[in-house]
PDB file of N, CA and C in Angstrom:
ATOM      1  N   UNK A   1       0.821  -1.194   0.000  1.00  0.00           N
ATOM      2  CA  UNK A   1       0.000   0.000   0.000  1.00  0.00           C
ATOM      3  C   UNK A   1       0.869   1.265   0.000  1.00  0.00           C
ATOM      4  N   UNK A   2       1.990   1.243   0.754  1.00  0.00           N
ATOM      5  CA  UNK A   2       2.893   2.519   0.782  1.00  0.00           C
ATOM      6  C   UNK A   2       3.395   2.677  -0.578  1.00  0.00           C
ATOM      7  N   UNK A   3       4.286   1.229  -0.991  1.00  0.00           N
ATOM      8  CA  UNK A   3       4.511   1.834  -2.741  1.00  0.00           C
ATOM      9  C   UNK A   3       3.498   2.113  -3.339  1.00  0.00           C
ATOM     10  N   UNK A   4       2.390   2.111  -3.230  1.00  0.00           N
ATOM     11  CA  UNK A   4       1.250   2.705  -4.215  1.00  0.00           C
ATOM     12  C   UNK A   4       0.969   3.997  -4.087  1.00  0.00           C
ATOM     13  N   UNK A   5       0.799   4.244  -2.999  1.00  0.00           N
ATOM     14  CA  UNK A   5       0.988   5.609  -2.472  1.00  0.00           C
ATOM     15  C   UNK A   5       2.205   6.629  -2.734  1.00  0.00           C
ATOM     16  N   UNK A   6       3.090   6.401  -2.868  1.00  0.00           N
ATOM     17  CA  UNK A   6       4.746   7.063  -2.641  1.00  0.00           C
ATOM     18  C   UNK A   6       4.507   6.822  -4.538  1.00  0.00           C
ATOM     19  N   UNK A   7       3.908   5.682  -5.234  1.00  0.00           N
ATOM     20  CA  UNK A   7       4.374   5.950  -6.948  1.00  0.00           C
ATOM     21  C   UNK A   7       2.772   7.010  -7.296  1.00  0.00           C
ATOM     22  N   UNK A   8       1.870   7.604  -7.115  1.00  0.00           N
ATOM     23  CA  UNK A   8       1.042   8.070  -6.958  1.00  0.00           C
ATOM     24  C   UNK A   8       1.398   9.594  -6.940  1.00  0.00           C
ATOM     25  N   UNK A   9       2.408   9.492  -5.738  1.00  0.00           N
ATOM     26  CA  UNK A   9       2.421  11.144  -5.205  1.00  0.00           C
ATOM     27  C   UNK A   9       3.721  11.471  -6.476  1.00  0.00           C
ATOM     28  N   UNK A  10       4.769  10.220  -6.645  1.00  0.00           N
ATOM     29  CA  UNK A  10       5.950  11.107  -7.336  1.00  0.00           C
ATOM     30  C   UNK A  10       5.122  11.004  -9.222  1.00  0.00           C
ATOM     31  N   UNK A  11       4.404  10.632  -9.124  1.00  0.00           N
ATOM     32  CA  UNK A  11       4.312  10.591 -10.400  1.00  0.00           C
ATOM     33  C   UNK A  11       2.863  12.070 -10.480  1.00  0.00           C
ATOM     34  N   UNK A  12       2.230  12.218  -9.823  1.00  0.00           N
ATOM     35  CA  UNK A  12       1.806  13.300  -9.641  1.00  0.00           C
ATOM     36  C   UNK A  12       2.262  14.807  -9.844  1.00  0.00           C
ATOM     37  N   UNK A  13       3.883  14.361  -8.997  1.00  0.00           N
ATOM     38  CA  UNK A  13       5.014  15.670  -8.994  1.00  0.00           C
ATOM     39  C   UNK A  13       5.424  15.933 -10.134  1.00  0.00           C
ATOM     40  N   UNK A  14       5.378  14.561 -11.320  1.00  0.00           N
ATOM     41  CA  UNK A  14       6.015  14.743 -12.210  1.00  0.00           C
ATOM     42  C   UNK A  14       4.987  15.327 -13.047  1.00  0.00           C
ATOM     43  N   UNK A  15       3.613  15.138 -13.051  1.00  0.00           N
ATOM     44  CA  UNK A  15       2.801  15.353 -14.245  1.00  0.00           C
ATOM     45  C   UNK A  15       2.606  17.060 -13.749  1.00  0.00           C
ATOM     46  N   UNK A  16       2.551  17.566 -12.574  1.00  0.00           N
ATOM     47  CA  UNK A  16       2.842  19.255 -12.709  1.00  0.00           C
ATOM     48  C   UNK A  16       3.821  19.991 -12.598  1.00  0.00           C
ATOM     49  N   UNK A  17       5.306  18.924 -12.576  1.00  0.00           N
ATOM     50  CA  UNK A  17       6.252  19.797 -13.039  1.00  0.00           C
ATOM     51  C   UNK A  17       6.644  20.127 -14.385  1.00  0.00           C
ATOM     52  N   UNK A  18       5.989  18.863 -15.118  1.00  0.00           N
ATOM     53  CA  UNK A  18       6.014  18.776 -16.406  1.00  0.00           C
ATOM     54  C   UNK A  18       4.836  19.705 -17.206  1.00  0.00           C
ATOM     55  N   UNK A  19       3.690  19.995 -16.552  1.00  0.00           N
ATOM     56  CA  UNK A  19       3.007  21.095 -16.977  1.00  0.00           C
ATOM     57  C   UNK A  19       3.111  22.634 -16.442  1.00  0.00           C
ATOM     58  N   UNK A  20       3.767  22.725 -14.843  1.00  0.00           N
ATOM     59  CA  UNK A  20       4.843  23.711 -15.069  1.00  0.00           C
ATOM     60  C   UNK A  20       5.303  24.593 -15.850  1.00  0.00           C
ATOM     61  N   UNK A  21       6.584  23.809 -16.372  1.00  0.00           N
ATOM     62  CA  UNK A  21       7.699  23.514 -17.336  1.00  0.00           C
ATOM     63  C   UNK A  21       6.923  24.477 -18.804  1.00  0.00           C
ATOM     64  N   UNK A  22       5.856  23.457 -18.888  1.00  0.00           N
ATOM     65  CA  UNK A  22       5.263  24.014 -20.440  1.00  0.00           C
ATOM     66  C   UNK A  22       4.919  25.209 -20.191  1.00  0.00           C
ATOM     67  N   UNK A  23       4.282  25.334 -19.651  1.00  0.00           N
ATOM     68  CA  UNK A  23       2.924  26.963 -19.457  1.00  0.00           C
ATOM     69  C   UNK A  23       3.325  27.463 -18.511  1.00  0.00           C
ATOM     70  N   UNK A  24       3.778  27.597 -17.351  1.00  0.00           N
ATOM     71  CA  UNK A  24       4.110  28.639 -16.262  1.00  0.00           C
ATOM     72  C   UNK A  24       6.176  28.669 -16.416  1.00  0.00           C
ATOM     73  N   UNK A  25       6.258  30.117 -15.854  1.00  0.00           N
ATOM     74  CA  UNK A  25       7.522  30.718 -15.965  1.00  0.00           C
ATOM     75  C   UNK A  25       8.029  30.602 -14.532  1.00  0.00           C
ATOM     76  N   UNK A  26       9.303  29.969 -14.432  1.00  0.00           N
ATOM     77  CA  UNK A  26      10.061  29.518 -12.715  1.00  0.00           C
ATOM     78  C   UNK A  26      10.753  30.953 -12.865  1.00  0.00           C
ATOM     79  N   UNK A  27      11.414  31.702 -12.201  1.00  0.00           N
ATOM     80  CA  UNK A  27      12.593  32.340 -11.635  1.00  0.00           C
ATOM     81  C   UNK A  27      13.727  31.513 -11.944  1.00  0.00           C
ATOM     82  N   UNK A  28      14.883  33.106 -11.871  1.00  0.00           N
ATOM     83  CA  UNK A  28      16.009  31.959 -12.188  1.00  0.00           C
ATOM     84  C   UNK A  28      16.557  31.596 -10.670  1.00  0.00           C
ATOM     85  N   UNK A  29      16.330  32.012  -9.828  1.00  0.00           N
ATOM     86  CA  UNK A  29      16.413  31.804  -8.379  1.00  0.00           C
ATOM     87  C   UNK A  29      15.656  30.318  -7.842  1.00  0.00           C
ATOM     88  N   UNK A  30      14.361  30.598  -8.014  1.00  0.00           N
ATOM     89  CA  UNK A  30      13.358  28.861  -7.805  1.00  0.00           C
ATOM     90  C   UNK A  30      14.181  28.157  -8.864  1.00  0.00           C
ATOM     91  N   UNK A  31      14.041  28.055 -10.239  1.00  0.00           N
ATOM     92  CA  UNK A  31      15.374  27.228 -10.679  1.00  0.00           C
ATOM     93  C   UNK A  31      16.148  26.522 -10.661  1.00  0.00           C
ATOM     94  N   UNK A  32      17.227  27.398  -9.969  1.00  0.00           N
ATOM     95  CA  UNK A  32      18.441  27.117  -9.901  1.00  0.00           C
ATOM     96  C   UNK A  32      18.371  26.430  -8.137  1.00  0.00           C
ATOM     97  N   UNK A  33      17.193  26.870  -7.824  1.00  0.00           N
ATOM     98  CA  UNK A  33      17.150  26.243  -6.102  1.00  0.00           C
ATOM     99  C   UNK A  33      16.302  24.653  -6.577  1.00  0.00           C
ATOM    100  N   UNK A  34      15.675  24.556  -7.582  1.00  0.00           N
ATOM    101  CA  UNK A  34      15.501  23.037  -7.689  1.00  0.00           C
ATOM    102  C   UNK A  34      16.199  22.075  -8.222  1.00  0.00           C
ATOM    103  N   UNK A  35      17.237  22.981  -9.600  1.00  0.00           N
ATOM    104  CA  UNK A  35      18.014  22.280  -9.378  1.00  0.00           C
ATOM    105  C   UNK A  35      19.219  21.434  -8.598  1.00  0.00           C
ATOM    106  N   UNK A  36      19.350  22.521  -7.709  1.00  0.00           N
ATOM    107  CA  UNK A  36      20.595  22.235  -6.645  1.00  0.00           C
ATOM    108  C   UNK A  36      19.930  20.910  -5.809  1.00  0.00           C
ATOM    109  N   UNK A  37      18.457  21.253  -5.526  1.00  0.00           N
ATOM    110  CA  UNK A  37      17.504  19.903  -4.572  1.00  0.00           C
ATOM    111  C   UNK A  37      17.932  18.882  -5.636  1.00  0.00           C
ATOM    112  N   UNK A  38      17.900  19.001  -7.056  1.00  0.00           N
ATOM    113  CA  UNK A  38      17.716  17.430  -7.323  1.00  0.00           C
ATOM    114  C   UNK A  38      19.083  17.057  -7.558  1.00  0.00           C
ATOM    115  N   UNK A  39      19.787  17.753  -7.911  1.00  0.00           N
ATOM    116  CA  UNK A  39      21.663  17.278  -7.739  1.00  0.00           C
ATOM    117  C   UNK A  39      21.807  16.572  -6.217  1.00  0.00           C
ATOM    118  N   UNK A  40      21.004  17.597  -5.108  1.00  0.00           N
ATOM    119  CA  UNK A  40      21.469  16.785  -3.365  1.00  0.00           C
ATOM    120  C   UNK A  40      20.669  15.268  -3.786  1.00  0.00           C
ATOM    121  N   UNK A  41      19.566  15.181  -4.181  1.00  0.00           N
ATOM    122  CA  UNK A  41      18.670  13.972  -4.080  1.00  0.00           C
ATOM    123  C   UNK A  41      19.671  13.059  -4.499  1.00  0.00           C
ATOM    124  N   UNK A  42      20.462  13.334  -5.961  1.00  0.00           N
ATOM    125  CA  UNK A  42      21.191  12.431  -6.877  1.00  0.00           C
ATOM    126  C   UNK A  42      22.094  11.937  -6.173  1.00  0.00           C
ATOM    127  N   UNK A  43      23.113  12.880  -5.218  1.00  0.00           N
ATOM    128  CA  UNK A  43      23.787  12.524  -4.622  1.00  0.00           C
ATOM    129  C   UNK A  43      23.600  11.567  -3.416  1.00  0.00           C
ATOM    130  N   UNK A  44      22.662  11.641  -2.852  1.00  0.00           N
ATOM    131  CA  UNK A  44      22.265  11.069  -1.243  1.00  0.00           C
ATOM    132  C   UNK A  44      21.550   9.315  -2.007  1.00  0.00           C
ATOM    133  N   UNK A  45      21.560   9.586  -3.047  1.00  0.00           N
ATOM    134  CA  UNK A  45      20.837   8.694  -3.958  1.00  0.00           C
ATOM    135  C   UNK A  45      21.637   7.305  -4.065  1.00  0.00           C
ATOM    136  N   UNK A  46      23.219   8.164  -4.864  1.00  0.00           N
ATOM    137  CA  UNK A  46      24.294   7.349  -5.004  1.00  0.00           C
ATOM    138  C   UNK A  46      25.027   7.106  -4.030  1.00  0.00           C
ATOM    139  N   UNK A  47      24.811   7.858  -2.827  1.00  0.00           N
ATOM    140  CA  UNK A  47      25.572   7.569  -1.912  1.00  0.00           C
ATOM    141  C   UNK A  47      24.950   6.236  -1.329  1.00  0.00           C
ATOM    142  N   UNK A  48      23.659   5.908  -1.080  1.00  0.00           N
ATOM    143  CA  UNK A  48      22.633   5.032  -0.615  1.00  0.00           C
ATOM    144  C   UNK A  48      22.837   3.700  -1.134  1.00  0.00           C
ATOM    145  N   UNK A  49      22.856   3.894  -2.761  1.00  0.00           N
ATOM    146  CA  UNK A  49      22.197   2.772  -3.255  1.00  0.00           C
ATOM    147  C   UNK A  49      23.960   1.976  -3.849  1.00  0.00           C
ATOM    148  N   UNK A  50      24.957   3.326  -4.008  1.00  0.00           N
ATOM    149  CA  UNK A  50      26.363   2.557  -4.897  1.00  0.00           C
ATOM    150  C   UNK A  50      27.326   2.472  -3.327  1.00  0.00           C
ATOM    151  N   UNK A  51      27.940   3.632  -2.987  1.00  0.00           N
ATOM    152  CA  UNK A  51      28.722   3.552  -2.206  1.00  0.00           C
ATOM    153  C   UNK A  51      28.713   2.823  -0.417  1.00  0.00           C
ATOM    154  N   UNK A  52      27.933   3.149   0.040  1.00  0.00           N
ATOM    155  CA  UNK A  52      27.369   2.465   1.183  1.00  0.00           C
ATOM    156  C   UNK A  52      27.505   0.579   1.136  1.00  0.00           C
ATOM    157  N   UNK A  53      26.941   0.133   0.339  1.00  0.00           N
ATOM    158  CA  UNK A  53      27.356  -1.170  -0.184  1.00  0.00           C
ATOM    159  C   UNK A  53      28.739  -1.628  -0.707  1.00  0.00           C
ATOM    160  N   UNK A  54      29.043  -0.807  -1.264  1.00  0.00           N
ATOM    161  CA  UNK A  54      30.287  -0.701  -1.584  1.00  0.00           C
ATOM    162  C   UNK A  54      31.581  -0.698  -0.306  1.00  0.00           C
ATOM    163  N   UNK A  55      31.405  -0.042   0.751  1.00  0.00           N
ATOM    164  CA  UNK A  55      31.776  -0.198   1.608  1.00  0.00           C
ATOM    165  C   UNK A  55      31.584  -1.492   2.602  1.00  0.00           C
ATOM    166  N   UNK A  56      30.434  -2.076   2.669  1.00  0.00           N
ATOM    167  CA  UNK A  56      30.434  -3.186   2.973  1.00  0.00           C
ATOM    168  C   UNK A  56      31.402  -4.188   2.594  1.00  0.00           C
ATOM    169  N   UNK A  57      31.416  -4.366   1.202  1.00  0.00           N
ATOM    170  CA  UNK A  57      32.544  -5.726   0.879  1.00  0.00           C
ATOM    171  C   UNK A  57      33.803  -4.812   0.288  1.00  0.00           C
ATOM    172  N   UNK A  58      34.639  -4.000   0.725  1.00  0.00           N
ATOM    173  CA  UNK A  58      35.520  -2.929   0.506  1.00  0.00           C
ATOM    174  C   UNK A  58      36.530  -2.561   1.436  1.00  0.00           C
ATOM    175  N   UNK A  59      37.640  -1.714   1.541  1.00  0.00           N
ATOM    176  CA  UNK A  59      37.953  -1.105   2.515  1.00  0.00           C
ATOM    177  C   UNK A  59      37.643   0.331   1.911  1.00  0.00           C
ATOM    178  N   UNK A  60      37.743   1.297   2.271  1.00  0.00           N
ATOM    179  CA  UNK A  60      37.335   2.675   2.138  1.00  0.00           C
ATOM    180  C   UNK A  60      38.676   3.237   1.318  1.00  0.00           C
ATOM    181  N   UNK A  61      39.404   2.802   1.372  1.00  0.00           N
ATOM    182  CA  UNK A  61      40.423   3.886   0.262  1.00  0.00           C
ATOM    183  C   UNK A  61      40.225   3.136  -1.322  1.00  0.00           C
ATOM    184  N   UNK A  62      40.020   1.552  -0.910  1.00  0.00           N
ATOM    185  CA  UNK A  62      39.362   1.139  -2.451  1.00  0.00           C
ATOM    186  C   UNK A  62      38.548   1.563  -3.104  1.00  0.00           C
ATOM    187  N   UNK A  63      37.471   1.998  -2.293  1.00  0.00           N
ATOM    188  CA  UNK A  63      35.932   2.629  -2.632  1.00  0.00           C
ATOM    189  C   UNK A  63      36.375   4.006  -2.955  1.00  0.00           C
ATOM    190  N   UNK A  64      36.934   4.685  -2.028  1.00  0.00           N
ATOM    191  CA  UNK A  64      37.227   6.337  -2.197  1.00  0.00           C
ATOM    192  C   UNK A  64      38.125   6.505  -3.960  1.00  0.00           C
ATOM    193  N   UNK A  65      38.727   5.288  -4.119  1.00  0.00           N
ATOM    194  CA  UNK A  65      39.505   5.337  -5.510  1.00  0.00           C
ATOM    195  C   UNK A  65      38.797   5.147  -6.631  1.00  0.00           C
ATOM    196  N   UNK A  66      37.742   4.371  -6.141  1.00  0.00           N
ATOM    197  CA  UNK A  66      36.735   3.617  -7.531  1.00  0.00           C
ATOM    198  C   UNK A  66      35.848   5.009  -7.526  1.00  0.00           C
ATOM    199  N   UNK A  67      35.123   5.339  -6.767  1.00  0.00           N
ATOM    200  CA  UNK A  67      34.275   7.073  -7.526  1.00  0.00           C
ATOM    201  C   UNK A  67      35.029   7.732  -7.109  1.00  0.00           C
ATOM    202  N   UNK A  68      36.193   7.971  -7.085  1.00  0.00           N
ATOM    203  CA  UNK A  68      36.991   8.995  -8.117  1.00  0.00           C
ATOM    204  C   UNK A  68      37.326   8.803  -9.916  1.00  0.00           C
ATOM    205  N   UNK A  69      37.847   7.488  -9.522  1.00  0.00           N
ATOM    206  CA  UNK A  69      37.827   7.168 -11.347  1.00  0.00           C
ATOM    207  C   UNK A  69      36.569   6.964 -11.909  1.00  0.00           C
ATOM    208  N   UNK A  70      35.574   6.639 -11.325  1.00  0.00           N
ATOM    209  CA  UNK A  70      34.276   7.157 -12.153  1.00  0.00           C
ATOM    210  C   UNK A  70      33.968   8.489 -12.373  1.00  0.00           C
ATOM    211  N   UNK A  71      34.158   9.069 -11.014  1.00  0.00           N
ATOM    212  CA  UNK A  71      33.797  10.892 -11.367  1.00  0.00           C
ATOM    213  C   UNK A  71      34.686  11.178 -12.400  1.00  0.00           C
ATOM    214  N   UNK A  72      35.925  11.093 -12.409  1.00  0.00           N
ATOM    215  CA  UNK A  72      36.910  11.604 -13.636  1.00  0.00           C
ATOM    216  C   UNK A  72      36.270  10.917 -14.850  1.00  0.00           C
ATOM    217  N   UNK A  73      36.107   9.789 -14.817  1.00  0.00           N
ATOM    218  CA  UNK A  73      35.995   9.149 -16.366  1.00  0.00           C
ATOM    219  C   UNK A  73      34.411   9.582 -16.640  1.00  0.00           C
ATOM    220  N   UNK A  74      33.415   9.881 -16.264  1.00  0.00           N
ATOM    221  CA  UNK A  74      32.381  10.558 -16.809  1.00  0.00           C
ATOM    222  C   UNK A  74      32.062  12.146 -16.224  1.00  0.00           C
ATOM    223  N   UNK A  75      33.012  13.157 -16.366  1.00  0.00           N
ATOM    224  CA  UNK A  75      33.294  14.121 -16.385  1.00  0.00           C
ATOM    225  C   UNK A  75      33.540  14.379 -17.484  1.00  0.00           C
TER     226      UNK A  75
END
Protein backbone atom coordinates (compact mmCIF):
# COMPACT_ATOMS: atom_id res chain seq x y z
CA UNK A 1 0.00 0.00 0.00
CA UNK A 2 2.89 2.52 0.78
CA UNK A 3 4.51 1.83 -2.74
CA UNK A 4 1.25 2.71 -4.22
CA UNK A 5 0.99 5.61 -2.47
CA UNK A 6 4.75 7.06 -2.64
CA UNK A 7 4.37 5.95 -6.95
CA UNK A 8 1.04 8.07 -6.96
CA UNK A 9 2.42 11.14 -5.21
CA UNK A 10 5.95 11.11 -7.34
CA UNK A 11 4.31 10.59 -10.40
CA UNK A 12 1.81 13.30 -9.64
CA UNK A 13 5.01 15.67 -8.99
CA UNK A 14 6.02 14.74 -12.21
CA UNK A 15 2.80 15.35 -14.24
CA UNK A 16 2.84 19.26 -12.71
CA UNK A 17 6.25 19.80 -13.04
CA UNK A 18 6.01 18.78 -16.41
CA UNK A 19 3.01 21.09 -16.98
CA UNK A 20 4.84 23.71 -15.07
CA UNK A 21 7.70 23.51 -17.34
CA UNK A 22 5.26 24.01 -20.44
CA UNK A 23 2.92 26.96 -19.46
CA UNK A 24 4.11 28.64 -16.26
CA UNK A 25 7.52 30.72 -15.96
CA UNK A 26 10.06 29.52 -12.72
CA UNK A 27 12.59 32.34 -11.63
CA UNK A 28 16.01 31.96 -12.19
CA UNK A 29 16.41 31.80 -8.38
CA UNK A 30 13.36 28.86 -7.80
CA UNK A 31 15.37 27.23 -10.68
CA UNK A 32 18.44 27.12 -9.90
CA UNK A 33 17.15 26.24 -6.10
CA UNK A 34 15.50 23.04 -7.69
CA UNK A 35 18.01 22.28 -9.38
CA UNK A 36 20.59 22.24 -6.64
CA UNK A 37 17.50 19.90 -4.57
CA UNK A 38 17.72 17.43 -7.32
CA UNK A 39 21.66 17.28 -7.74
CA UNK A 40 21.47 16.79 -3.37
CA UNK A 41 18.67 13.97 -4.08
CA UNK A 42 21.19 12.43 -6.88
CA UNK A 43 23.79 12.52 -4.62
CA UNK A 44 22.26 11.07 -1.24
CA UNK A 45 20.84 8.69 -3.96
CA UNK A 46 24.29 7.35 -5.00
CA UNK A 47 25.57 7.57 -1.91
CA UNK A 48 22.63 5.03 -0.62
CA UNK A 49 22.20 2.77 -3.26
CA UNK A 50 26.36 2.56 -4.90
CA UNK A 51 28.72 3.55 -2.21
CA UNK A 52 27.37 2.47 1.18
CA UNK A 53 27.36 -1.17 -0.18
CA UNK A 54 30.29 -0.70 -1.58
CA UNK A 55 31.78 -0.20 1.61
CA UNK A 56 30.43 -3.19 2.97
CA UNK A 57 32.54 -5.73 0.88
CA UNK A 58 35.52 -2.93 0.51
CA UNK A 59 37.95 -1.10 2.52
CA UNK A 60 37.34 2.67 2.14
CA UNK A 61 40.42 3.89 0.26
CA UNK A 62 39.36 1.14 -2.45
CA UNK A 63 35.93 2.63 -2.63
CA UNK A 64 37.23 6.34 -2.20
CA UNK A 65 39.51 5.34 -5.51
CA UNK A 66 36.73 3.62 -7.53
CA UNK A 67 34.28 7.07 -7.53
CA UNK A 68 36.99 8.99 -8.12
CA UNK A 69 37.83 7.17 -11.35
CA UNK A 70 34.28 7.16 -12.15
CA UNK A 71 33.80 10.89 -11.37
CA UNK A 72 36.91 11.60 -13.64
CA UNK A 73 36.00 9.15 -16.37
CA UNK A 74 32.38 10.56 -16.81
CA UNK A 75 33.29 14.12 -16.38
Amino acid sequence: MMTIIVVVIVSGALVIGAVWGIYGNLSERLEGFLVAMAGGALLVSALLELINPALNQNSIPITLAMVFAGAITFT
